[in-house]
Each structure stands twice: as structure tokens, then as C-alpha cells.
N, C-alpha and C. Protein backbone atom coordinates (compact mmCIF):
# COMPACT_ATOMS: atom_id res chain seq x y z
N UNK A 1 55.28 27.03 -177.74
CA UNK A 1 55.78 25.70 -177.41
C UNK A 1 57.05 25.85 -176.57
N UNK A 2 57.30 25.15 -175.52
CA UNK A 2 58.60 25.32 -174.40
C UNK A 2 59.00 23.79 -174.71
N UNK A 3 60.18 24.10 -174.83
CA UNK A 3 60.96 22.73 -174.59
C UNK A 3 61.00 21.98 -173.33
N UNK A 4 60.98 20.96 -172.52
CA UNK A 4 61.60 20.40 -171.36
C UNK A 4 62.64 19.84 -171.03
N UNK A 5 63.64 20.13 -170.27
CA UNK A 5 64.85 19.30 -170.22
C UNK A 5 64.32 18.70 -168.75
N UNK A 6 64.89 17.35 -169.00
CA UNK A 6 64.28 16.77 -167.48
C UNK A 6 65.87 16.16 -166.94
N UNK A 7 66.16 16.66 -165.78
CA UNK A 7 67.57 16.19 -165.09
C UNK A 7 67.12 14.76 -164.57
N UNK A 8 68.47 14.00 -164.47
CA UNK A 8 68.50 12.75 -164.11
C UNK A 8 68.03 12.62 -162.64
N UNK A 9 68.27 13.87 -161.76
CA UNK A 9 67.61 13.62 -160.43
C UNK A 9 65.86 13.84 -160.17
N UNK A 10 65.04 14.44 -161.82
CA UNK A 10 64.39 13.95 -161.46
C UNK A 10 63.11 12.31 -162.25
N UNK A 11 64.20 11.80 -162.61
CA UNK A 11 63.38 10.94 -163.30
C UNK A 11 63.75 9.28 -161.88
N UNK A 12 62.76 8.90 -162.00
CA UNK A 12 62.53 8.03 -161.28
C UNK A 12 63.74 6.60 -161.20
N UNK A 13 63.91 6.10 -160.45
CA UNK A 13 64.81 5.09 -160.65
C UNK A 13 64.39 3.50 -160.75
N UNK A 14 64.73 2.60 -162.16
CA UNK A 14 63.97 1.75 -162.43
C UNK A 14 65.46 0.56 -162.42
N UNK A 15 64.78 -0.97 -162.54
CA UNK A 15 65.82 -1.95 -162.29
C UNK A 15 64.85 -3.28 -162.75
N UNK A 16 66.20 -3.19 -164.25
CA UNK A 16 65.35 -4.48 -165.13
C UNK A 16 66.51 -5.60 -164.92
N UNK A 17 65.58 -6.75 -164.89
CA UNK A 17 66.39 -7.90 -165.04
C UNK A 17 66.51 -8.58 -166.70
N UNK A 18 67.25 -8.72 -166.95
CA UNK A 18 67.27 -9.75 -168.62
C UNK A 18 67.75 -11.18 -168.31
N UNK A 19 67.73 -12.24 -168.85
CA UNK A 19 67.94 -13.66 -168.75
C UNK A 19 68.73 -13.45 -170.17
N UNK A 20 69.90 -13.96 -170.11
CA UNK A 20 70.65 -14.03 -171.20
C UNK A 20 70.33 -15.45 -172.71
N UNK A 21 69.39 -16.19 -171.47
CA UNK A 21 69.42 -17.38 -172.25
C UNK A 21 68.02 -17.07 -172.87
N UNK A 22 67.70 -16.39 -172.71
CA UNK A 22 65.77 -16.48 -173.29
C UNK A 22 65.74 -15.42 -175.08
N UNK A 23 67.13 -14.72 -175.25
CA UNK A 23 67.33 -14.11 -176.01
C UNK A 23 67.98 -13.91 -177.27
N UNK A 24 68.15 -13.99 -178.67
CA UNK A 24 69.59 -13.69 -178.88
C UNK A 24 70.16 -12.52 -178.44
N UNK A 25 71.66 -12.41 -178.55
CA UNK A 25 72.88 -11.12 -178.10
C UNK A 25 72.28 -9.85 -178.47
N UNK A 26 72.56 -10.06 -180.22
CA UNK A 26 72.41 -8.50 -180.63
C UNK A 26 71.14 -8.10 -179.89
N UNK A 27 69.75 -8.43 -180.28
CA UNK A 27 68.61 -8.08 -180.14
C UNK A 27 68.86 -7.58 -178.51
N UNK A 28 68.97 -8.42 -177.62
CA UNK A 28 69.09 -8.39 -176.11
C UNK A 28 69.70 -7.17 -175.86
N UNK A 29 70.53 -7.09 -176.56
CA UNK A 29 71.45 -5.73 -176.12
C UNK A 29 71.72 -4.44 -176.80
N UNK A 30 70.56 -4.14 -177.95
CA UNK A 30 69.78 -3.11 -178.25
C UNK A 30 68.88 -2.92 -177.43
N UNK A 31 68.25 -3.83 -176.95
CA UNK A 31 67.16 -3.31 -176.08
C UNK A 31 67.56 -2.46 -174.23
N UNK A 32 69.20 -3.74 -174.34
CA UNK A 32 69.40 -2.96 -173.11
C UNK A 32 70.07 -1.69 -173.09
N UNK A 33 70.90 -1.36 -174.01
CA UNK A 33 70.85 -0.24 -174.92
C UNK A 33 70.12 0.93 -174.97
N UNK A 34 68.93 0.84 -175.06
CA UNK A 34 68.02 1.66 -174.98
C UNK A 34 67.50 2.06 -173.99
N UNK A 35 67.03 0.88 -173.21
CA UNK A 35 66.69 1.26 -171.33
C UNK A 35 67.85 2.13 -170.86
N UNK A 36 68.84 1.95 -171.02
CA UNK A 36 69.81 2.55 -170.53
C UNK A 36 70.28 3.61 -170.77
N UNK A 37 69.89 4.29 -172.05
CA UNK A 37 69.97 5.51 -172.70
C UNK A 37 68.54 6.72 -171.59
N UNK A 38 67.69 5.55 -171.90
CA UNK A 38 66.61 5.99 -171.51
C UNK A 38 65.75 6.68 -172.63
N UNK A 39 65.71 6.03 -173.58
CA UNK A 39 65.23 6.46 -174.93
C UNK A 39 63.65 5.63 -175.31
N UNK A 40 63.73 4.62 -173.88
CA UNK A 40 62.14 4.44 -173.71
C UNK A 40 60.94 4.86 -173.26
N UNK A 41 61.71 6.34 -172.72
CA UNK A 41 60.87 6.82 -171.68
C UNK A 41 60.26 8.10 -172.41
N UNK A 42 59.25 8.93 -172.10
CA UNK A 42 59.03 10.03 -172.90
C UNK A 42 59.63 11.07 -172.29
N UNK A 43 60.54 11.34 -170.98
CA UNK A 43 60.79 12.08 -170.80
C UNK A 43 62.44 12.02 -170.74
N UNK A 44 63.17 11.29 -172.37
CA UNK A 44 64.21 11.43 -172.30
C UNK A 44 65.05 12.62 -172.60
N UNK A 45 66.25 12.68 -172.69
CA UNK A 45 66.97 14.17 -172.69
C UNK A 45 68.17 13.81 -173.18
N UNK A 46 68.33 13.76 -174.26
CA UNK A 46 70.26 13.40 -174.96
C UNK A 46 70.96 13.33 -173.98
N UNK A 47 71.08 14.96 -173.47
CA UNK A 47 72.26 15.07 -172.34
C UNK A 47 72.74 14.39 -171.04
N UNK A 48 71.00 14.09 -170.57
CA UNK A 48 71.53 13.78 -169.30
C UNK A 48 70.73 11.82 -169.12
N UNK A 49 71.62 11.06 -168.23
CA UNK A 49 71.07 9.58 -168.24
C UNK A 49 70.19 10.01 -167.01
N UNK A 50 69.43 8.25 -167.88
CA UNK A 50 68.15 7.98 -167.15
C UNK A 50 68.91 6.88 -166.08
N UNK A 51 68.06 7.21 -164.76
CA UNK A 51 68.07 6.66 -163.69
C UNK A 51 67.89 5.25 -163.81
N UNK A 52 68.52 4.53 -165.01
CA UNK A 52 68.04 2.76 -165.40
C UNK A 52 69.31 2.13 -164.93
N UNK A 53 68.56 0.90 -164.30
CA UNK A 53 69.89 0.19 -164.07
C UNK A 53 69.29 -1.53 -164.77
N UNK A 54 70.09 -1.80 -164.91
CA UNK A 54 70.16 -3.35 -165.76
C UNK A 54 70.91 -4.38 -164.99
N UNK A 55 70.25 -5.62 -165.05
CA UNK A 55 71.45 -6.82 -164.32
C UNK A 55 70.79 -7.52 -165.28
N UNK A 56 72.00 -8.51 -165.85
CA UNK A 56 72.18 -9.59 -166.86
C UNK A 56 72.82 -10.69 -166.25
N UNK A 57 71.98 -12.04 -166.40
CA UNK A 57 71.89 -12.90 -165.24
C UNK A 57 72.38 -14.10 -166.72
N UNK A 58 73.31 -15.24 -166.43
CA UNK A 58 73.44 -16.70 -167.07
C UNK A 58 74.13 -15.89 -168.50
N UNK A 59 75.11 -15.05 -168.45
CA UNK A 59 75.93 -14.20 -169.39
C UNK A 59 76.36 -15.53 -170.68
N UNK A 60 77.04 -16.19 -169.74
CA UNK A 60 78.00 -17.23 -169.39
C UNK A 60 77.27 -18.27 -171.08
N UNK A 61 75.91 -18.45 -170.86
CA UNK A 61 74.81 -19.11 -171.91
C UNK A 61 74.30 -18.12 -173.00
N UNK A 62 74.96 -17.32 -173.18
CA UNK A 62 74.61 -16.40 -174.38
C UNK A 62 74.09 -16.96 -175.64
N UNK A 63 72.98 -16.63 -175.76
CA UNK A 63 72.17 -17.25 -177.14
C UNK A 63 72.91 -16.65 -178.50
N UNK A 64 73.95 -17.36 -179.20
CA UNK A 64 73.86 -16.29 -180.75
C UNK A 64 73.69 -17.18 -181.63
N UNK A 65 73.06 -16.34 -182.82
CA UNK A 65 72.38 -17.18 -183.94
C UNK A 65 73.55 -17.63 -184.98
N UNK A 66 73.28 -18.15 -185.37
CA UNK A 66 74.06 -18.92 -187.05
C UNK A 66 75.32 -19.24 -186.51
N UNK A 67 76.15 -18.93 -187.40
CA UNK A 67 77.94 -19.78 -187.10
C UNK A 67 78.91 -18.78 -185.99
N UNK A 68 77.81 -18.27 -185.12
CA UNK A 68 78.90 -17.01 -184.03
C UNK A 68 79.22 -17.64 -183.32
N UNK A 69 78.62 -18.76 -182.65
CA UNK A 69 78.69 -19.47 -181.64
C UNK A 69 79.91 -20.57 -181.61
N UNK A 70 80.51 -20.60 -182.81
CA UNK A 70 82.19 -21.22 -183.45
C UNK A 70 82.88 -20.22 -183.78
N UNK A 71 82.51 -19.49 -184.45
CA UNK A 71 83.28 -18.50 -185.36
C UNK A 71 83.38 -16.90 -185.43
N UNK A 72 82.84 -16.83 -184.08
CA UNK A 72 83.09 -15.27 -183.22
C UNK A 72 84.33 -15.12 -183.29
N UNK A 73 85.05 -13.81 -183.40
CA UNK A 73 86.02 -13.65 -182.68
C UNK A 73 86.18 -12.56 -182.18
N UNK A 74 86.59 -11.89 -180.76
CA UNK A 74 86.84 -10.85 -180.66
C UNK A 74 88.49 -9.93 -180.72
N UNK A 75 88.37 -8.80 -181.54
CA UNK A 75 90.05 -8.38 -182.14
C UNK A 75 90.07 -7.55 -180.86
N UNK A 76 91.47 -7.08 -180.67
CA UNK A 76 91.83 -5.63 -179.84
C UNK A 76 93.23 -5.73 -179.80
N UNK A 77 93.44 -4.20 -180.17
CA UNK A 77 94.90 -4.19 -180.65
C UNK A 77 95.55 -3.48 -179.52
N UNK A 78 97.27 -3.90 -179.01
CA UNK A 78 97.57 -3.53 -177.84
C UNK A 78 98.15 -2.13 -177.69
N UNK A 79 98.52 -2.01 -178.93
CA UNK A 79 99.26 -0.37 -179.42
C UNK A 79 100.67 -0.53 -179.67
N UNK A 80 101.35 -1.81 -179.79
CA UNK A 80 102.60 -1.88 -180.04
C UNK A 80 102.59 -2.56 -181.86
N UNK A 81 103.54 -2.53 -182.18
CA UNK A 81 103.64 -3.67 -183.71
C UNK A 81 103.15 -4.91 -183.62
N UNK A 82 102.23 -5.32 -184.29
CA UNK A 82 101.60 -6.55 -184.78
C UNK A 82 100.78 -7.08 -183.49
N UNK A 83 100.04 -6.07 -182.96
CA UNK A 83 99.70 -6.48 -181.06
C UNK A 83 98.10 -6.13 -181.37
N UNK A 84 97.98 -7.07 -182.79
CA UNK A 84 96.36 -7.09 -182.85
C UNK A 84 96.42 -9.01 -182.64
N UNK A 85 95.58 -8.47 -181.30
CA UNK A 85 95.11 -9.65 -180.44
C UNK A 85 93.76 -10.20 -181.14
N UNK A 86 93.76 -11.56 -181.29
CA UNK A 86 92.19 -12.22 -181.88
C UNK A 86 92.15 -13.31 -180.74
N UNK A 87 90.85 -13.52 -180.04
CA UNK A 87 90.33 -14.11 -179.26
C UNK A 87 89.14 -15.06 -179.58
N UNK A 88 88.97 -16.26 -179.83
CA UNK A 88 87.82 -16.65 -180.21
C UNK A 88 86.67 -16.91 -178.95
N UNK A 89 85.19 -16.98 -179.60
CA UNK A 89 84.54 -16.64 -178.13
C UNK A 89 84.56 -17.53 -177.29
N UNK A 90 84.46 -19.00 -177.54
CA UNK A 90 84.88 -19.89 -176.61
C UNK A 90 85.99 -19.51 -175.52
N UNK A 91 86.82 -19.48 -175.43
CA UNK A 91 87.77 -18.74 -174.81
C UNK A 91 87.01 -17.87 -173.82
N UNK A 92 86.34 -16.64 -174.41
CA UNK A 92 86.10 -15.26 -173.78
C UNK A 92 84.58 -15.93 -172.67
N UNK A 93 84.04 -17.06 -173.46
CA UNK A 93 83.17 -17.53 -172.48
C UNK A 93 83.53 -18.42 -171.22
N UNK A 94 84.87 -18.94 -171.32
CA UNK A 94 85.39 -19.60 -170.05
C UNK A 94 85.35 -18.92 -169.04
N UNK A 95 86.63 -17.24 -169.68
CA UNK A 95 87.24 -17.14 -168.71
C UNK A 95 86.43 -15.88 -168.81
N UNK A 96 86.42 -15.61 -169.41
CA UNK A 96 85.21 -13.69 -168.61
C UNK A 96 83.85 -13.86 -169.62
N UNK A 97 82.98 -14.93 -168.92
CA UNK A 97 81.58 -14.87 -169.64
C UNK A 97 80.50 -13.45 -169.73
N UNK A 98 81.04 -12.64 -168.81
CA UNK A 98 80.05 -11.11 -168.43
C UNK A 98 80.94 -10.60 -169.73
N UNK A 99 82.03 -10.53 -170.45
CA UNK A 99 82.39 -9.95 -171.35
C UNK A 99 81.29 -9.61 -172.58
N UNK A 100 81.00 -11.14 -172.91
CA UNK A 100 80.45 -11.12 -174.26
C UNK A 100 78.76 -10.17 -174.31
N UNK A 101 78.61 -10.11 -173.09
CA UNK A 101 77.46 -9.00 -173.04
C UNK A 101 77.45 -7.43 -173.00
N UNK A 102 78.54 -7.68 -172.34
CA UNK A 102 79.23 -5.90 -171.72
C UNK A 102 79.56 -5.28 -172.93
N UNK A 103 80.39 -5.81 -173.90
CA UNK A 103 80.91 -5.85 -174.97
C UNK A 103 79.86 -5.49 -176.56
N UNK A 104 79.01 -6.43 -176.16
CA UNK A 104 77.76 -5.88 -177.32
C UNK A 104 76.92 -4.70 -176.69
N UNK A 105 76.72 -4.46 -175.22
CA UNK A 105 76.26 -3.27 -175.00
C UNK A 105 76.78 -2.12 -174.99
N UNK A 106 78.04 -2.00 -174.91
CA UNK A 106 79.32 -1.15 -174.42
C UNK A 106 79.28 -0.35 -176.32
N UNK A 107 79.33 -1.32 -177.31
CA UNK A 107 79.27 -0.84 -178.53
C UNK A 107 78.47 0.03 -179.43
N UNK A 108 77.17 -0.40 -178.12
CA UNK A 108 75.61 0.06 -178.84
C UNK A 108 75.29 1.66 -178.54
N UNK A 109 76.05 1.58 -177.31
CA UNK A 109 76.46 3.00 -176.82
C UNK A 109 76.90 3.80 -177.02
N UNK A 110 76.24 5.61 -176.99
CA UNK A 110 77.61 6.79 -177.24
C UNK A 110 79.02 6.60 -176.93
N UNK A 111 80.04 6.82 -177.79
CA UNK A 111 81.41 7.21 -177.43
C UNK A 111 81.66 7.99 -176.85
N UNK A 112 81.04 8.53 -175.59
CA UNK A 112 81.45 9.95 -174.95
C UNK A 112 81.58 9.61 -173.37
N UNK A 113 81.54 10.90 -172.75
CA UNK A 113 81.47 10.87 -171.00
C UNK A 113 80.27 9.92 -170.53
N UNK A 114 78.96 10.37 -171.18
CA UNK A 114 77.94 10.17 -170.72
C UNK A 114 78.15 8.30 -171.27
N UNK A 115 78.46 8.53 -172.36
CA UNK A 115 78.43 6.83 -172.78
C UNK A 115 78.58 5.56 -171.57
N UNK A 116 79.89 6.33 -171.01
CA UNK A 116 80.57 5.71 -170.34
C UNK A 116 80.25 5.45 -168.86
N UNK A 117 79.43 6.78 -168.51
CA UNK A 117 78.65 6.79 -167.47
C UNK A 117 77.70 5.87 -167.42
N UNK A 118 77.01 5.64 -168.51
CA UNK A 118 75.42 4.99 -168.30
C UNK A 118 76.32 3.33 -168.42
N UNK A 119 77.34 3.03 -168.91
CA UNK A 119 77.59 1.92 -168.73
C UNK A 119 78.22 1.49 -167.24
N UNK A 120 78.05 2.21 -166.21
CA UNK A 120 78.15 2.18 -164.96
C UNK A 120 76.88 1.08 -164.61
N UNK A 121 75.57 1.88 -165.11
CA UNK A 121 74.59 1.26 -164.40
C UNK A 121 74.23 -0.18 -165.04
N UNK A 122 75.23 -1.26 -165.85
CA UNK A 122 74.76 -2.53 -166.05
C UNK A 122 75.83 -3.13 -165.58
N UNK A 123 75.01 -4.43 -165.09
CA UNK A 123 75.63 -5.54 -164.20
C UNK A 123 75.58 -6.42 -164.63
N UNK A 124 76.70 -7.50 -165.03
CA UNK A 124 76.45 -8.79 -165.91
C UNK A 124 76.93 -9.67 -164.90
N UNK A 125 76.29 -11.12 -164.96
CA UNK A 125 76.85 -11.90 -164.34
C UNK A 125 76.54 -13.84 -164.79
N UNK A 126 77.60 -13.95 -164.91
CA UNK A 126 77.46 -15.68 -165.90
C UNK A 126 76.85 -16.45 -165.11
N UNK A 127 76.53 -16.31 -163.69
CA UNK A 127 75.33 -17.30 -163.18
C UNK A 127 73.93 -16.92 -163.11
N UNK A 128 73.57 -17.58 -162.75
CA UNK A 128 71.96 -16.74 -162.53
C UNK A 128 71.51 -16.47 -161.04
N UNK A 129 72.81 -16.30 -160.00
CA UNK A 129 72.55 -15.56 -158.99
C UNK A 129 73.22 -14.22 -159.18
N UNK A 130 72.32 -13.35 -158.42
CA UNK A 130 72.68 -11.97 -158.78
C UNK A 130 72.95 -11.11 -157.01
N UNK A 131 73.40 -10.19 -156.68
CA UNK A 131 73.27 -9.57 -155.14
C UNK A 131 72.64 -8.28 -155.77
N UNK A 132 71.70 -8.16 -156.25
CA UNK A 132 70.47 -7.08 -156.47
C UNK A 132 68.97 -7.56 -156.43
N UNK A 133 69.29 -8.27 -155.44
CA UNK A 133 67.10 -8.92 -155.25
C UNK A 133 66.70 -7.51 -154.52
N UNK A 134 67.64 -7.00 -153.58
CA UNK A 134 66.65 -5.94 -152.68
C UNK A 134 66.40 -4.56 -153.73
N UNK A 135 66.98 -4.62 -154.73
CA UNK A 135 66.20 -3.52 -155.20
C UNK A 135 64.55 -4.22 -156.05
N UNK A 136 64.79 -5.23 -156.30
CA UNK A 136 63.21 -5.95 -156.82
C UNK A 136 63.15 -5.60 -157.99
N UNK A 137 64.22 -6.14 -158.94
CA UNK A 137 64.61 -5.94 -160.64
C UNK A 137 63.26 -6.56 -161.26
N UNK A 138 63.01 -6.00 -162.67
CA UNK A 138 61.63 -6.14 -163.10
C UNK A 138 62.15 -7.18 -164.02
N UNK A 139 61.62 -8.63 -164.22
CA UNK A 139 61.95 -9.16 -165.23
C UNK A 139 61.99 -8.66 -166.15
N UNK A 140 62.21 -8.87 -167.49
CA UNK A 140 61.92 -8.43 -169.04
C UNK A 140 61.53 -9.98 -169.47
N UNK A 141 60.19 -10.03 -169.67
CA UNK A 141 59.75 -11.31 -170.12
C UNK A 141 59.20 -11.11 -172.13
N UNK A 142 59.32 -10.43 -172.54
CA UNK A 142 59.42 -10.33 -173.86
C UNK A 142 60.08 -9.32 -174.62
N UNK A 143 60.59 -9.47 -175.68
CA UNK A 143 61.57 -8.10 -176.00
C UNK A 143 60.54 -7.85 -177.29
């Protein structure tokens, strides 16, 4: 039996679209999560990312279930005394609606180099115009 390691230059390069509104959060962004790992593919490889890129279209309308949609909040502490910041999501949906997606994907992700890399390849955006038609993004019409 031989192992295969397959490098990122040679796995093919793919480009999914998600609709933010057709989904809830968490679910939506395990899945994008995963495309992005490339842990859907059979020829994934821990080490190295898959050639996936993601655009997240109407951020801005984020579906979440039960009382999140009042009673979200997001913490982050600044590093000085008492500089733990609480944000409720209303707020975070005014003024940076691509947050609340980036943010649940960004989490779902390794803590490492590579983590940080593969979160290169997603694009969020709170309208539902996007400037990636010419690559010809694949809907995701069911999760």
C-alpha cells in the first residue's frame, strides 16, 4: 500500500457560490468550512489546501435560528485592563455585515499558517452583487 500526498498545484481549481439567506449560519459555514479545507474531495491532504474558493453573497441577511438574531453577541478583548469589548450583532450587521460570516468560518478553521491561508480564498459580501461572475461560481443549491 503507498500513501499519496497530492500538492495544491495539482488539484484542480473550483468556485462555489453560497446565498446567505437560503441557510442557517452555523450549518452554512461548516459546510464552507469544509470546501475549503478540501475535506470533500478524495484527494485531500492535511498539509496542503485545496484549490477552493468560496463567495458569500446577501452576508448582510444572515439566517440564525432561535434568540441569536437579538441576543448574539460578539466579545474581543483589546489586551489592555477591562478592554473586553461586547458587540451585539445588530450593530456588527450595520456596519461590517461580511463579519458575521467570516467570523463563523474563520472559527471552524485550523489555528495555524495553513488556517489562515485557506481563509484567503473566501469572499463575503452583504449584497448580492459579487465581481467574481468570470470565474462562473457553482451555486450550492442544497447543503
Amino acid at each position: 500500500m503507498t500513501t499519496t500526498h497530492v500538492k495544491s498545484t495539482d488539484v484542480e481549481e473550483r468556485w462555489f457560490l453560497y446565498d446567505a439567506t437560503l441557510y442557517p449560519l452555523g450549518r452554512m459555514a461548516t459546510k464552507i468550512a469544509m470546501n475549503l479545507m478540501g475535506k470533500d474531495l478524495p484527494t485531500w491532504t492535511p498539509s496542503e489546501r485545496s484549490n477552493t474558493h468560496v463567495v458569500v453573497i446577501n452576508s448582510a441577511q444572515a439566517v440564525l435560528s432561535g434568540k441569536k438574531s437579538t441576543e448574539k453577541i460578539y466579545k474581543h478583548y483589546t489586551g489592555y485592563i477591562g478592554g473586553l469589548k461586547e458587540i451585539p450583532i445588530e450593530k456588527v450587521r450595520e456596519k461590517r455585515p461580511a463579519d458575521i460570516v467570516m467570523l463563523a468560518v474563520r472559527r471552524m478553521l485550523p489555528k495555524t499558517r495553513l488556517g489562515h491561508d485557506i481563509l484567503r480564498h473566501l469572499k463575503v459580501y452583504g449584497g448580492a452583487d459579487h465581481p467574481h461572475s468570470a470565474q462562473q461560481p457553482v451555486l450550492v443549491e442544497k447543503i
